[in-house]
Protein backbone atom coordinates (compact mmCIF):
# COMPACT_ATOMS: atom_id res chain seq x y z
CA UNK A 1 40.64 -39.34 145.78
CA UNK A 2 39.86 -35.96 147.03
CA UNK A 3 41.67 -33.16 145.41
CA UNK A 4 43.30 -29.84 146.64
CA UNK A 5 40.15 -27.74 146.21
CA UNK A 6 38.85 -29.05 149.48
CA UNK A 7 41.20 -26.78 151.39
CA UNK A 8 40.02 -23.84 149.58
CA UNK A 9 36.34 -25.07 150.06
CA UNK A 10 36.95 -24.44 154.02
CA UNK A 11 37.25 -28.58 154.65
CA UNK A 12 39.64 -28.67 157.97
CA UNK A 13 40.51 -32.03 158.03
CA UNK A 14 40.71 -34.54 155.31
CA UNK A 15 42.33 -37.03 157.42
CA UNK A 16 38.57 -37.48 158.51
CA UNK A 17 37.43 -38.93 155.32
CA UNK A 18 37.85 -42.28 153.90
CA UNK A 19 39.65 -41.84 150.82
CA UNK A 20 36.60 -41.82 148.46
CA UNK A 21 36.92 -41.66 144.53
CA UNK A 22 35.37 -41.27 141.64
CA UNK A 23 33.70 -44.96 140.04
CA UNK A 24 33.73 -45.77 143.79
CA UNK A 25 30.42 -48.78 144.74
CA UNK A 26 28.86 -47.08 147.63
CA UNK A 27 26.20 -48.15 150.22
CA UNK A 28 23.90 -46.00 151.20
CA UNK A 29 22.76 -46.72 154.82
CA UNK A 30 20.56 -43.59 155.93
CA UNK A 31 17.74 -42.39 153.86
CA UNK A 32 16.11 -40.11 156.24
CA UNK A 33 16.42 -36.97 154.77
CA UNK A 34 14.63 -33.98 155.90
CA UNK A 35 11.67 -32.05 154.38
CA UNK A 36 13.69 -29.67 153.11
CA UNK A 37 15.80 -31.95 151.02
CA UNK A 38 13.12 -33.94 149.55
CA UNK A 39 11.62 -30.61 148.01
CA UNK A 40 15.07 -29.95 146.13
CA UNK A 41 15.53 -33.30 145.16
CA UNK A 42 13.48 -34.93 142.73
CA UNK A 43 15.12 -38.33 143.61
CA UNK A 44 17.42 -39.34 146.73
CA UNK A 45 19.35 -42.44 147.25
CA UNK A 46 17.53 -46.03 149.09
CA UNK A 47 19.06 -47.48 152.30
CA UNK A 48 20.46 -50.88 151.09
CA UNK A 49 20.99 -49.82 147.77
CA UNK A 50 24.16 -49.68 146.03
CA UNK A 51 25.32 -46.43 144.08
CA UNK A 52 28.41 -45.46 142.21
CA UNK A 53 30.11 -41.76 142.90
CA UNK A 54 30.01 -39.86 139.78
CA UNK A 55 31.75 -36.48 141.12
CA UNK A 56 32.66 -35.42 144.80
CA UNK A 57 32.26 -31.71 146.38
CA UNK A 58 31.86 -29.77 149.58
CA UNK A 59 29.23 -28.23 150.64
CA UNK A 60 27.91 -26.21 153.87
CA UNK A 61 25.22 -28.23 156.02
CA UNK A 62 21.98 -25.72 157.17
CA UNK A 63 23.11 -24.49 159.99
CA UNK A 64 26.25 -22.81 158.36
CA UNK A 65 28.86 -24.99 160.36
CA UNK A 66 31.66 -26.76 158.94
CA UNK A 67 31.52 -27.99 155.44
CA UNK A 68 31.26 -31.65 154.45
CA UNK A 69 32.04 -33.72 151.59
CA UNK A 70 28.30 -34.23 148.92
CA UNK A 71 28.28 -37.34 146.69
CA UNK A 72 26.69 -36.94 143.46
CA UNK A 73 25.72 -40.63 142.48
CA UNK A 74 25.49 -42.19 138.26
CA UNK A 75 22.38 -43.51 139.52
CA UNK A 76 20.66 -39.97 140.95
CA UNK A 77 20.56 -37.26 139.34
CA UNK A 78 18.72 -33.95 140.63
CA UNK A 79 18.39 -30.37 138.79
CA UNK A 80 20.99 -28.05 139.11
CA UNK A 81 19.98 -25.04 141.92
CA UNK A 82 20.06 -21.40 141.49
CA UNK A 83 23.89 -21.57 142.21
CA UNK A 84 25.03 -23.75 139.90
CA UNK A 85 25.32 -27.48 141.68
CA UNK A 86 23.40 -30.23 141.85
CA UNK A 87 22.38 -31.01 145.16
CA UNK A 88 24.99 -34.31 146.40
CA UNK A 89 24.04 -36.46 149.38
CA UNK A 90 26.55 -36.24 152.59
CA UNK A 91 29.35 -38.58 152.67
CA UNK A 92 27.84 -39.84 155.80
CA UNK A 93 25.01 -41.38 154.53
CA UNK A 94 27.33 -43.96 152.83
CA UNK A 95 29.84 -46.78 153.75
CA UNK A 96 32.07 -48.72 151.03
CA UNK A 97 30.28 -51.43 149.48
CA UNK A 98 32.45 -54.86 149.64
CA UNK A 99 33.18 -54.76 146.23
CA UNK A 100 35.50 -51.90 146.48
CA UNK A 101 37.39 -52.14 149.31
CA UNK A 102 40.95 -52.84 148.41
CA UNK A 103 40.48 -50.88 145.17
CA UNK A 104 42.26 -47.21 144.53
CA UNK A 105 43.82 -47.05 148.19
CA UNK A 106 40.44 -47.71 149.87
CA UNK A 107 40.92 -49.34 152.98
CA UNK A 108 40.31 -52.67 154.73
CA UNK A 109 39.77 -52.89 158.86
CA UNK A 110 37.69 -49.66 158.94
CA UNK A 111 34.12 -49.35 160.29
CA UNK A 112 32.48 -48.88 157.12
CA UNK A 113 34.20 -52.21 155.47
CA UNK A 114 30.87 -54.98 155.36
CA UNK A 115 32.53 -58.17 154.60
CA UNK A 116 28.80 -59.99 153.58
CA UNK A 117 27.85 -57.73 151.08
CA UNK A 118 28.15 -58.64 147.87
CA UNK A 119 27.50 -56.82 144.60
C-alpha cells in the first residue's frame, strides 16, 4: 500500500495507481528502456519475468513532468546515485502477476489482472 509521503513527493492522484505493496509478484511487460537508463543501471528487469517489490517511491521522469511511482525489485538491485536512491523501474512497466491478485486489497477485473499466468 502506498503511504502518505506520496502527497508530499508531488504525486496528484493516487486513485491512478493500483494499490501496489510491498512482497507484491509483479510482471514486468516492457523492457525497453532507454540509453540513458541502461548506463545507471547495472541490471534492469526481463519482459515475462516475474519480480517481487522490495520498496516503493516516487520519482520525477526526464522531462521534469509529473512524478510517478519507481519499483525497486528483491530480484534487481542497482547502486545507489549521487542522491541517495537506487534507481526503481516505473510502475508502468509492470502488471500484477496472477498469483497476487486477491491478496492485500489488490484487485480482480482490472486490466492488468492475467488470469493464465501462473507462478
Amino acid at each position: 500500500m502506498l503511504t502518505a509521503t506520496e502527497e508530499d513527493a508531488g504525486l496528484d492522484a493516487l486513485s491512478d495507481f493500483p494499490p501496489w505493496h510491498v512482497g507484491q509478484k509483479v510482471l514486468c511487460v516492457d523492457d525497453a528502456f532507454p540509453q540513458a537508463a541502461l548506463g545507471k543501471c547495472k541490471s534492469v528487469p526481463l519482459a515475462g519475468e516475474v519480480y517481487t517489490i522490495r520498496a516503493m517511491q516516487t520519482g520525477m521522469p526526464p522531462n521534469k513532468r509529473g512524478s510517478y511511482l519507481g519499483f525497486l525489485l528483491n530480484e534487481v538491485q542497482n547502486p545507489v546515485e549521487q542522491d541517495g536512491r537506487e534507481p526503481g523501474f516505473w510502475h508502468t512497466r509492470f502488471v500484477q502477476a496472477a498469483a497476487d491478485i486477491g491478496r492485500k486489497g489488490c484487485f480482480e477485473g482490472s486490466s492488468t489482472y492475467i488470469p493464465h499466468l501462473e507462478i
